[in-house]
Protein backbone atom coordinates (compact mmCIF):
# COMPACT_ATOMS: atom_id res chain seq x y z
CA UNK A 1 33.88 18.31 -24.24
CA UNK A 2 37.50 16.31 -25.02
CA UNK A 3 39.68 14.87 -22.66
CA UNK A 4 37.47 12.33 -21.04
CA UNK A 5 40.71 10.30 -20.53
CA UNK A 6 40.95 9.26 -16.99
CA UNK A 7 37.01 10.95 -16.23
CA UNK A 8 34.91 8.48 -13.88
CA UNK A 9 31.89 7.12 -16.11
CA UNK A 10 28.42 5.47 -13.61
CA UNK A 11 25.62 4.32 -15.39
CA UNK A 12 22.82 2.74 -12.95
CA UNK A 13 18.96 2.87 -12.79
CA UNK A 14 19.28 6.50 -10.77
CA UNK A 15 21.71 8.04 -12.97
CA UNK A 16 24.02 7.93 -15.58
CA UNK A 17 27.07 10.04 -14.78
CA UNK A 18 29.82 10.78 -17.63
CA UNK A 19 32.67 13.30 -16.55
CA UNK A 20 31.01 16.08 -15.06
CA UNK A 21 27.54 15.38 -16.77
CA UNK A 22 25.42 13.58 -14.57
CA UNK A 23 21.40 13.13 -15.48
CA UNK A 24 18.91 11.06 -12.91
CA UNK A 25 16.58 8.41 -14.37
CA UNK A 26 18.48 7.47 -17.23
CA UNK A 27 16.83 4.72 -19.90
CA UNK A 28 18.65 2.17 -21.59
CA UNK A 29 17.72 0.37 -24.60
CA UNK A 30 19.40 -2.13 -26.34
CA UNK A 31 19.54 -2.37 -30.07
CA UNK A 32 21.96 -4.44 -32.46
CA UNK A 33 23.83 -2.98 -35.86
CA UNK A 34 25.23 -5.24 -38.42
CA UNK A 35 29.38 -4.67 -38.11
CA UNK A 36 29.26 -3.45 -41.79
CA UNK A 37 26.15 -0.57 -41.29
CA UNK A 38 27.95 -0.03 -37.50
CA UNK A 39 31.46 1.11 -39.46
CA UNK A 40 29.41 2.79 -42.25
CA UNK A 41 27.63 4.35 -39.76
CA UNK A 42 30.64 5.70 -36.96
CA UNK A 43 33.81 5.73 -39.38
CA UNK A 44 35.49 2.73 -37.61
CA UNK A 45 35.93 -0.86 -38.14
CA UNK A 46 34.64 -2.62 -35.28
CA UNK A 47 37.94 -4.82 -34.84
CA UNK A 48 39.85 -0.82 -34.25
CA UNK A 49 37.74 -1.14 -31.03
CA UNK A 50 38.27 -4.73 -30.21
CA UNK A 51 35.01 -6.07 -31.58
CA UNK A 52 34.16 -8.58 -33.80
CA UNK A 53 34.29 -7.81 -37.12
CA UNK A 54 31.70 -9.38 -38.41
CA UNK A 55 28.33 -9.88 -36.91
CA UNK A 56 26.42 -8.01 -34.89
CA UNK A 57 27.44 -5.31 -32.80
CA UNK A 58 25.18 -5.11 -29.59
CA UNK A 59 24.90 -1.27 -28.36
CA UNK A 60 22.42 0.42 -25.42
CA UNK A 61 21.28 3.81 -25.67
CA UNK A 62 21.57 5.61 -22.57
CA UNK A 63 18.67 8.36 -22.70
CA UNK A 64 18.35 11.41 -19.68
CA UNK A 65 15.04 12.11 -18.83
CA UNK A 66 16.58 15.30 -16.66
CA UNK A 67 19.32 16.96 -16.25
CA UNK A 68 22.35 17.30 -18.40
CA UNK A 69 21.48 15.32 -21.64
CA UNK A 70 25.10 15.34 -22.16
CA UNK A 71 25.44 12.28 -20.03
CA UNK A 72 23.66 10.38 -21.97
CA UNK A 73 25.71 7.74 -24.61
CA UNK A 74 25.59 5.58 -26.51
CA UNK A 75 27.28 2.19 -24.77
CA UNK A 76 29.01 -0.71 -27.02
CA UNK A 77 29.29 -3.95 -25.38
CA UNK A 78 31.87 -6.28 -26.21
CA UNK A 79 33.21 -9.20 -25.69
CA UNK A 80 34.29 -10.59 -21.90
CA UNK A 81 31.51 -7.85 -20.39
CA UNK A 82 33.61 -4.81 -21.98
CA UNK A 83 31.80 -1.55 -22.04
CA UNK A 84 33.19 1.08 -24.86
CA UNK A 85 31.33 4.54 -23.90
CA UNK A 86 31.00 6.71 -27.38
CA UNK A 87 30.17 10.41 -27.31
CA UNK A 88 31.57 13.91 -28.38
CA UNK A 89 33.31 12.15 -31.51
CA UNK A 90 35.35 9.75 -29.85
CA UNK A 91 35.09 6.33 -28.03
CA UNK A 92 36.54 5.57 -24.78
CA UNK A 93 36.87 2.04 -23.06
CA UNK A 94 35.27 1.81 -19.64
CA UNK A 95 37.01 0.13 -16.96
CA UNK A 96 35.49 -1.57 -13.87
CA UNK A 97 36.21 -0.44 -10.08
């Protein structure tokens, strides 16, 4: 679904929560992409998002193991503890509360 503008994103050890898509015990794993296979891969230049551009790019895989696998992402941390969310064809930059 679009418009996840604004939505409230949680991801903990319980559950991961994105929008209205919420799944309980999430896993995350944590795997690293070169900058060069990461904008082959997703269409974007890692600077667009605020990234290095060269490098590695370090992103966690956020698996349900029930409910609505539509919660699950895939997470990009940047720099300074910055969390970029990607999903349904976009990416969206998570903010802290």
């Amino acid at each position: 679904g679009g418009g996840a503008e604004g939505a409230t994103a949680e991801f903990t050890a319980a559950s991961a929560r994105f929008g209205d898509r919420t799944c309980t015990n999430p896993t995350y794993a944590r795997r690293w992409m070169a900058a060069e296979a990461f904008r082959d891969a997703y269409g974007v230049d890692p600077a667009a998002l605020g990234l290095p551009p060269a490098g590695e790019v370090t992103l966690i895989d956020v698996e349900c193991a029930a409910g609505d696998p539509g919660a699950g992402r895939m997470l990009i941390a940047g720099p300074d503890g910055r969390l970029i969310a990607a999903g349904d064809g976009a990416f969206y930059e998570l903010g802290r509360r």
